[in-house]
C-alpha atoms as a PDB file:
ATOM      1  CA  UNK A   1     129.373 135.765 146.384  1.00  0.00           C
ATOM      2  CA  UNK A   2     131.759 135.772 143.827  1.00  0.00           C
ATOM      3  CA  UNK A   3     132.411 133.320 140.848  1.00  0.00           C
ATOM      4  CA  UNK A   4     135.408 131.173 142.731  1.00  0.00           C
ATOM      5  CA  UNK A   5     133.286 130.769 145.931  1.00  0.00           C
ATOM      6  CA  UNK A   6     130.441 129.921 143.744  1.00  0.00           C
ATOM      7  CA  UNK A   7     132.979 127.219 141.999  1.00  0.00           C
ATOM      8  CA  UNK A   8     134.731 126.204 144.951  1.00  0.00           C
ATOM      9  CA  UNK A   9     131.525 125.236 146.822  1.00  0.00           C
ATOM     10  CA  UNK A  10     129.900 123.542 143.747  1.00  0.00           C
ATOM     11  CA  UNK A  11     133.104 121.786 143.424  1.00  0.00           C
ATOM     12  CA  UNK A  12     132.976 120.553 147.547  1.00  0.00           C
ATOM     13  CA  UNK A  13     129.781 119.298 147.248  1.00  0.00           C
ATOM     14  CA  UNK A  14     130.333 117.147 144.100  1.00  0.00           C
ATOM     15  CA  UNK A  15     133.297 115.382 145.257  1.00  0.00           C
ATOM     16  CA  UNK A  16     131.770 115.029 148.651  1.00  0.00           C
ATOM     17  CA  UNK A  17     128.827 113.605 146.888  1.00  0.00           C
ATOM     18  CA  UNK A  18     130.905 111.185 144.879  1.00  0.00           C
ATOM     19  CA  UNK A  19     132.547 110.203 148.167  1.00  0.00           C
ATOM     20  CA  UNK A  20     129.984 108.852 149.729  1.00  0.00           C
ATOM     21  CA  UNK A  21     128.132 107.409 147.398  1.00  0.00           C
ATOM     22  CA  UNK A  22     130.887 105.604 145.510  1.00  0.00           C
ATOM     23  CA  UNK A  23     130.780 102.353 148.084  1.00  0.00           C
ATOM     24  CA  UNK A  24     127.225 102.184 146.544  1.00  0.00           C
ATOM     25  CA  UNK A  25     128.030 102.356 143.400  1.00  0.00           C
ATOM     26  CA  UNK A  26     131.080  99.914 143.452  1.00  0.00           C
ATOM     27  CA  UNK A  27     128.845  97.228 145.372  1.00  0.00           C
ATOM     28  CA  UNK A  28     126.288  97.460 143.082  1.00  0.00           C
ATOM     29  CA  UNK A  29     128.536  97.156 140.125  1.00  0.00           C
ATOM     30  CA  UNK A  30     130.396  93.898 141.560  1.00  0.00           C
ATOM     31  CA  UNK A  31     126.813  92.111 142.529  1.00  0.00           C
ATOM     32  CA  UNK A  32     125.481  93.464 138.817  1.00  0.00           C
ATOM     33  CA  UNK A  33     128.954  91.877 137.318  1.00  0.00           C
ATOM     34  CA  UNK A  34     128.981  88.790 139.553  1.00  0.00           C
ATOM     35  CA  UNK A  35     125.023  87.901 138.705  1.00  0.00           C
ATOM     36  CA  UNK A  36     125.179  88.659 134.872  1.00  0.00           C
ATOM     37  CA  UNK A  37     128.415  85.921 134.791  1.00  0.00           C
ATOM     38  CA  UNK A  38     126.129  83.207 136.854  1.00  0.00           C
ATOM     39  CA  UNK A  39     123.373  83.958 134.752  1.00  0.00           C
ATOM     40  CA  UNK A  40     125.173  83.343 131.158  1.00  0.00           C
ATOM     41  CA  UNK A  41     126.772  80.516 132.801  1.00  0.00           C
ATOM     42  CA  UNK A  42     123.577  78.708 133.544  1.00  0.00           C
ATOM     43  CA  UNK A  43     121.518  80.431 130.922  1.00  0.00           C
ATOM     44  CA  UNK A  44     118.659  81.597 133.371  1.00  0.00           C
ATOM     45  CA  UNK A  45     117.613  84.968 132.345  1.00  0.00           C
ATOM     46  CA  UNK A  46     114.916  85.957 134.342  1.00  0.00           C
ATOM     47  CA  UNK A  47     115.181  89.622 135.439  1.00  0.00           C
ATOM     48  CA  UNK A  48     114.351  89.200 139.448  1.00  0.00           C
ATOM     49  CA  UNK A  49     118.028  87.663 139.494  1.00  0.00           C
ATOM     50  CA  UNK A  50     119.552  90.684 138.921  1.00  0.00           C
ATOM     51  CA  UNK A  51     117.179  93.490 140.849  1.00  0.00           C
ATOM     52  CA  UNK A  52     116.620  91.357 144.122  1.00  0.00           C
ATOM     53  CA  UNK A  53     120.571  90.785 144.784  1.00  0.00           C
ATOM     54  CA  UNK A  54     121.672  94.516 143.903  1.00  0.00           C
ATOM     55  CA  UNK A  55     118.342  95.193 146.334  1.00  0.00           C
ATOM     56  CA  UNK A  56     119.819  93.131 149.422  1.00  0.00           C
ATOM     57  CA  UNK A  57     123.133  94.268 149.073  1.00  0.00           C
ATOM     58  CA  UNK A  58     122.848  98.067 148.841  1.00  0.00           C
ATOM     59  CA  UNK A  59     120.966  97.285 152.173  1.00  0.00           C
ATOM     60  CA  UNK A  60     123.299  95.637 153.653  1.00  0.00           C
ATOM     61  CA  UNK A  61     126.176  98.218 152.580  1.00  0.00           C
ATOM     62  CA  UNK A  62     123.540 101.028 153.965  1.00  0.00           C
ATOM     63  CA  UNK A  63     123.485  99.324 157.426  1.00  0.00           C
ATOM     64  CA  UNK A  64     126.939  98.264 157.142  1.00  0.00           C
ATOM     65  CA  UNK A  65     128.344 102.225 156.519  1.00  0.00           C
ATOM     66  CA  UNK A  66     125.674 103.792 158.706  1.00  0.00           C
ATOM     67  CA  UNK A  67     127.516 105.500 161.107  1.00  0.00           C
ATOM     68  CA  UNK A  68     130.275 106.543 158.565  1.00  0.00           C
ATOM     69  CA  UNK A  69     127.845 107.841 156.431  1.00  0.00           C
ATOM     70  CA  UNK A  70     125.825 110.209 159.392  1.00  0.00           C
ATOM     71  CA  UNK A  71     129.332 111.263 160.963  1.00  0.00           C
ATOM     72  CA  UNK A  72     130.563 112.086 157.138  1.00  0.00           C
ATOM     73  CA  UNK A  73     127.330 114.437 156.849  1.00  0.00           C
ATOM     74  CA  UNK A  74     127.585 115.954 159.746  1.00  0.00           C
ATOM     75  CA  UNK A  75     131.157 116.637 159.151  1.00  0.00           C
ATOM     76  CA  UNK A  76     130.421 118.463 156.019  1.00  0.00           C
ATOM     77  CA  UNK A  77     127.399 120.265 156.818  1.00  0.00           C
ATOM     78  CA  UNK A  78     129.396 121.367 159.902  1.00  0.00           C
ATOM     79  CA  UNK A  79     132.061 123.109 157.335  1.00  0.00           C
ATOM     80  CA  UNK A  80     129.606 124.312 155.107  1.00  0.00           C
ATOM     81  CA  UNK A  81     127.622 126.218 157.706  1.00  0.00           C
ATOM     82  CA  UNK A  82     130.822 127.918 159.134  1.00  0.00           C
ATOM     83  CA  UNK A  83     131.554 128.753 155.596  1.00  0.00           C
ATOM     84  CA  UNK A  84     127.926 130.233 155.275  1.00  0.00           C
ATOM     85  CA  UNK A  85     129.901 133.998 156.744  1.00  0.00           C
ATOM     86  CA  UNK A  86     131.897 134.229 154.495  1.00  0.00           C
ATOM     87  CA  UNK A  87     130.203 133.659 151.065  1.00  0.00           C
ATOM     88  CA  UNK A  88     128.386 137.133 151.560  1.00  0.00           C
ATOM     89  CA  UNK A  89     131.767 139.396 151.426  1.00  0.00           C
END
């Protein structure tokens, strides 16, 4: 395999990886945002506030995108393994 290949897949499976776990990462970040504002607002700092609402919702994004996450991997593992005969020339 040469040094492009080598780059080009490395560079495939980071942005595929950023892909699908940027809805995550932006859910978590707006629930993080949202609960820090309530809790200087009302002065409650206890530290459950902030885990147990980043917990639900990262749940309920992981049911919610389900099925776009499993057809997304299949997808690219699909490519990938066709692309497996060609990385040994």
């Amino acid at each position: 395999m040469n040094p492009e290949t080598a780059i080009d897949l490395f560079k495939t499976v980071v942005m595929f990886s950023l892909y699908t776990v940027a809805p995550f990462l932006v859910v978590t970040l707006v629930v993080g945002l949202v609960t820090s504002v309530l809790q200087s607002v009302t002065s409650i700092q206890e530290p459950t506030l902030t885990f147990a609402p980043k917990l639900f919702s990262v749940a309920a994004t992981s049911v919610l995108l389900a099925p776009w996450l499993i057809r997304s991997l299949i997808e690219f593992t699909g490519q990938i393994i066709a692309r497996i005969g060609t990385l040994g020339h």
